[in-house]
C-alpha atoms as a PDB file:
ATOM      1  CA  UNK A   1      58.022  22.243 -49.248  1.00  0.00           C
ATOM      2  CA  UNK A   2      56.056  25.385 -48.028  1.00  0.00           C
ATOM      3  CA  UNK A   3      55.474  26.088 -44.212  1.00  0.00           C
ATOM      4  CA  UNK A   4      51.693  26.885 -44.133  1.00  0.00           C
ATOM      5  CA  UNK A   5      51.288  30.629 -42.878  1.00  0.00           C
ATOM      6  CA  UNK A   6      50.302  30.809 -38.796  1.00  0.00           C
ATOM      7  CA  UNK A   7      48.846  34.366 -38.781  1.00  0.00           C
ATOM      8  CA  UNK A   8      47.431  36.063 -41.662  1.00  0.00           C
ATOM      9  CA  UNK A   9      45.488  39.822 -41.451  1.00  0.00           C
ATOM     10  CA  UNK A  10      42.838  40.454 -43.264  1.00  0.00           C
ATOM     11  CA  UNK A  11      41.484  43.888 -44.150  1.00  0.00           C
ATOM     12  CA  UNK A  12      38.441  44.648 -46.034  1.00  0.00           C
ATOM     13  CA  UNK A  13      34.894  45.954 -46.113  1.00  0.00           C
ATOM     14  CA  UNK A  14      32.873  43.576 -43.799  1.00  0.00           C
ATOM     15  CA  UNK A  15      30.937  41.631 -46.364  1.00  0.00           C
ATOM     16  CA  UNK A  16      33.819  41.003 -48.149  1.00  0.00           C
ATOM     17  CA  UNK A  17      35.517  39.326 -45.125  1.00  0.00           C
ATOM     18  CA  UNK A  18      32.508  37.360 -44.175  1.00  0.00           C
ATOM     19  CA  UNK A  19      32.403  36.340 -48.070  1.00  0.00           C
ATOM     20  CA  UNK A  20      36.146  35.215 -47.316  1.00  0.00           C
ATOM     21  CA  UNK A  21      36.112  33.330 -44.257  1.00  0.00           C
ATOM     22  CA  UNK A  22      34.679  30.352 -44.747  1.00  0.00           C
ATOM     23  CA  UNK A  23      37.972  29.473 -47.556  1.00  0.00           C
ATOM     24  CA  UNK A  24      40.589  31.231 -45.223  1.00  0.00           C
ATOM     25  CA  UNK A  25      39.250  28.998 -42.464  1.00  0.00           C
ATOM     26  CA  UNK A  26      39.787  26.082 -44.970  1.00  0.00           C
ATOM     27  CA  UNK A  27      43.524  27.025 -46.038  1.00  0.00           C
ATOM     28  CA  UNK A  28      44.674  27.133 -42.302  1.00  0.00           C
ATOM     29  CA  UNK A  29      43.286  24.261 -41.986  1.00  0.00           C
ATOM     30  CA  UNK A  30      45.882  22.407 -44.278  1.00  0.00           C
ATOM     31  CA  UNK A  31      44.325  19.289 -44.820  1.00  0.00           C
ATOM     32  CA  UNK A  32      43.643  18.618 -41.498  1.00  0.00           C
ATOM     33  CA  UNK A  33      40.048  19.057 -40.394  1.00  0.00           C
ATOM     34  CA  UNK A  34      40.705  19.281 -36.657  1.00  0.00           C
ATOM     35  CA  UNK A  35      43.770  21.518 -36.788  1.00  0.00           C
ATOM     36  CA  UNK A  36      43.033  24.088 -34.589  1.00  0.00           C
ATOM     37  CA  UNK A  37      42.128  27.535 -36.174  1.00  0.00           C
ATOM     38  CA  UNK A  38      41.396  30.792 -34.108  1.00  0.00           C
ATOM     39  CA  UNK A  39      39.272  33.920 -35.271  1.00  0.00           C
ATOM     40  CA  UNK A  40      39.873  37.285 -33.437  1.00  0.00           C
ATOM     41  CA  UNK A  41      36.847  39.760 -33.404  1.00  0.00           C
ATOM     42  CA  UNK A  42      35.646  42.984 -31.760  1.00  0.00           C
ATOM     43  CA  UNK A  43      32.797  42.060 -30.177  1.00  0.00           C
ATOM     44  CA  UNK A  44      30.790  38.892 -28.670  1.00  0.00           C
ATOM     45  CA  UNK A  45      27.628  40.058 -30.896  1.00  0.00           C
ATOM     46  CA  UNK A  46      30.203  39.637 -34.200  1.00  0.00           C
ATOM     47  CA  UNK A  47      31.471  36.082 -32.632  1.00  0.00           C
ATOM     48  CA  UNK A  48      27.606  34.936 -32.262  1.00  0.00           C
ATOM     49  CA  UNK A  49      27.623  36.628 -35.783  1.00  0.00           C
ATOM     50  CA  UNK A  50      30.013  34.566 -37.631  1.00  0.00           C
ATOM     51  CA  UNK A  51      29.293  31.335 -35.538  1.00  0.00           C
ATOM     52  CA  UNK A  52      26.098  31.547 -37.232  1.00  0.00           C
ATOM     53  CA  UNK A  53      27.250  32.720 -40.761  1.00  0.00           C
ATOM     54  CA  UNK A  54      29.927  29.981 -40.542  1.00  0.00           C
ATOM     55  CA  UNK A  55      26.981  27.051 -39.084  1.00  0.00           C
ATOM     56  CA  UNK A  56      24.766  27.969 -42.509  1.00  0.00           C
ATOM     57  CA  UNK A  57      27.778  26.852 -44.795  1.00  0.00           C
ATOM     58  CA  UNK A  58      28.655  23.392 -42.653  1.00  0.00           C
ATOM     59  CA  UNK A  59      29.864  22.367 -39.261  1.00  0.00           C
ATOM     60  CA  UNK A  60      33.717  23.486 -38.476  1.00  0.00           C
ATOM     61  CA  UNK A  61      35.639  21.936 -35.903  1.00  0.00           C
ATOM     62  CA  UNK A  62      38.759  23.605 -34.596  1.00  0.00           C
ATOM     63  CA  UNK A  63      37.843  26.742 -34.969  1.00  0.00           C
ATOM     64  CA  UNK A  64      37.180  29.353 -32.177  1.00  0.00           C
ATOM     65  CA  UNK A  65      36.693  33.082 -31.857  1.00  0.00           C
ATOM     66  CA  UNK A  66      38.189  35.131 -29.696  1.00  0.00           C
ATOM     67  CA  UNK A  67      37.424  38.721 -28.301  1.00  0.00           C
ATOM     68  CA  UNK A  68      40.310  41.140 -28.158  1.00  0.00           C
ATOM     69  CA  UNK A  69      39.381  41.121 -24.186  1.00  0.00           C
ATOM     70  CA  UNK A  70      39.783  36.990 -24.388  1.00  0.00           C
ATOM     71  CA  UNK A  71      43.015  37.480 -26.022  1.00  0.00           C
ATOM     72  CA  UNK A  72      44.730  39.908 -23.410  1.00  0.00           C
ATOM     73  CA  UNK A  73      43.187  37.452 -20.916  1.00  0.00           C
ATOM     74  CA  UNK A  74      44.992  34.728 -22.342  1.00  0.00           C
ATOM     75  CA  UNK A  75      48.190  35.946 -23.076  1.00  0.00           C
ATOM     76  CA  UNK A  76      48.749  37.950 -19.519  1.00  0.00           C
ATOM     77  CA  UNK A  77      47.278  34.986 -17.659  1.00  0.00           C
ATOM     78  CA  UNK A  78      50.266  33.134 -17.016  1.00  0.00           C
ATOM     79  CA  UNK A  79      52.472  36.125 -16.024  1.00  0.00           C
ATOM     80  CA  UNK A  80      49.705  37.062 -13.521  1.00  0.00           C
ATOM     81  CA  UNK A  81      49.685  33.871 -12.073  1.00  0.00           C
ATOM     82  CA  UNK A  82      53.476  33.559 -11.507  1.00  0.00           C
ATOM     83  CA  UNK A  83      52.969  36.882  -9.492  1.00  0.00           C
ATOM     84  CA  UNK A  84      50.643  35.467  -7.484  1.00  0.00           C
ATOM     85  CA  UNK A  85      47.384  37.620  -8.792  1.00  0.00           C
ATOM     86  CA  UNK A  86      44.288  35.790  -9.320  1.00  0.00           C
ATOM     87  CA  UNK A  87      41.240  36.470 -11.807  1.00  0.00           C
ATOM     88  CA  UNK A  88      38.223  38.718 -10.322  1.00  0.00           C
ATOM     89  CA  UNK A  89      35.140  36.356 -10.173  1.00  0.00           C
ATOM     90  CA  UNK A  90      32.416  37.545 -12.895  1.00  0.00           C
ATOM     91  CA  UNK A  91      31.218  40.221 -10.712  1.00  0.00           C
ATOM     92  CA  UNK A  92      34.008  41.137  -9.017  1.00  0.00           C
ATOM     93  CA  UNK A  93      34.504  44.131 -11.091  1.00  0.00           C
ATOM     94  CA  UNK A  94      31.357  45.475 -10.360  1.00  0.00           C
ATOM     95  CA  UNK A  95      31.757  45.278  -6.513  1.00  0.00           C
ATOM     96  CA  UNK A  96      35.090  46.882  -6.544  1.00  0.00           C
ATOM     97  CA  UNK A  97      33.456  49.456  -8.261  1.00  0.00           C
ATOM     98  CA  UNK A  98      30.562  50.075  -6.032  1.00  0.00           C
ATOM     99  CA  UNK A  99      32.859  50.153  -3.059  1.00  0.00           C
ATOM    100  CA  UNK A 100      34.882  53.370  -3.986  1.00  0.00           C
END
């Protein structure tokens, strides 16, 4: 019995990948629908991109897309939490910024 593969990279011309998704996003999902699948991109305009691409094709549940700014978010969340830091509110950024 073979472990399906967690993480696979893909590197190719862009259509080609597009072309490719759709059947990647298939074999992760190992027979299972609903297992959940996750897409890292480079940009909200190429998630909105794909979303579409993938909507055309049929409806897939499971799957989401995250930036690379979504993933650093995630992963350093709970280590800033446990050192008592909290996450800037939407503008927060901007105001800090303004201030100096």
């Amino acid at each position: 019995m073979t472990v399906p593969a967690t993480k696979i990279l893909y590197a190719a011309p862009f259509r080609r990948l597009e072309a490719l998704l759709a059947a990647a996003l298939d074999r992760f999902a190992a027979g299972d629908p609903l297992r959940e699948r996750r897409v890292l991109v480079t940009s909200n305009r190429l998630r909105d991109h794909l979303q579409a691409l993938l909507a055309k094709e049929r409806a897939y549940a499971g799957v989401s897309f995250l930036t690379l700014r979504d993933l650093a978010a995630e992963l350093g969340e709970p280590f800033f939490r446990k050192e008592g830091f909290r996450r800037l509110p939407a503008l927060g950024g901007a105001a800090l910024g303004e201030k100096g």
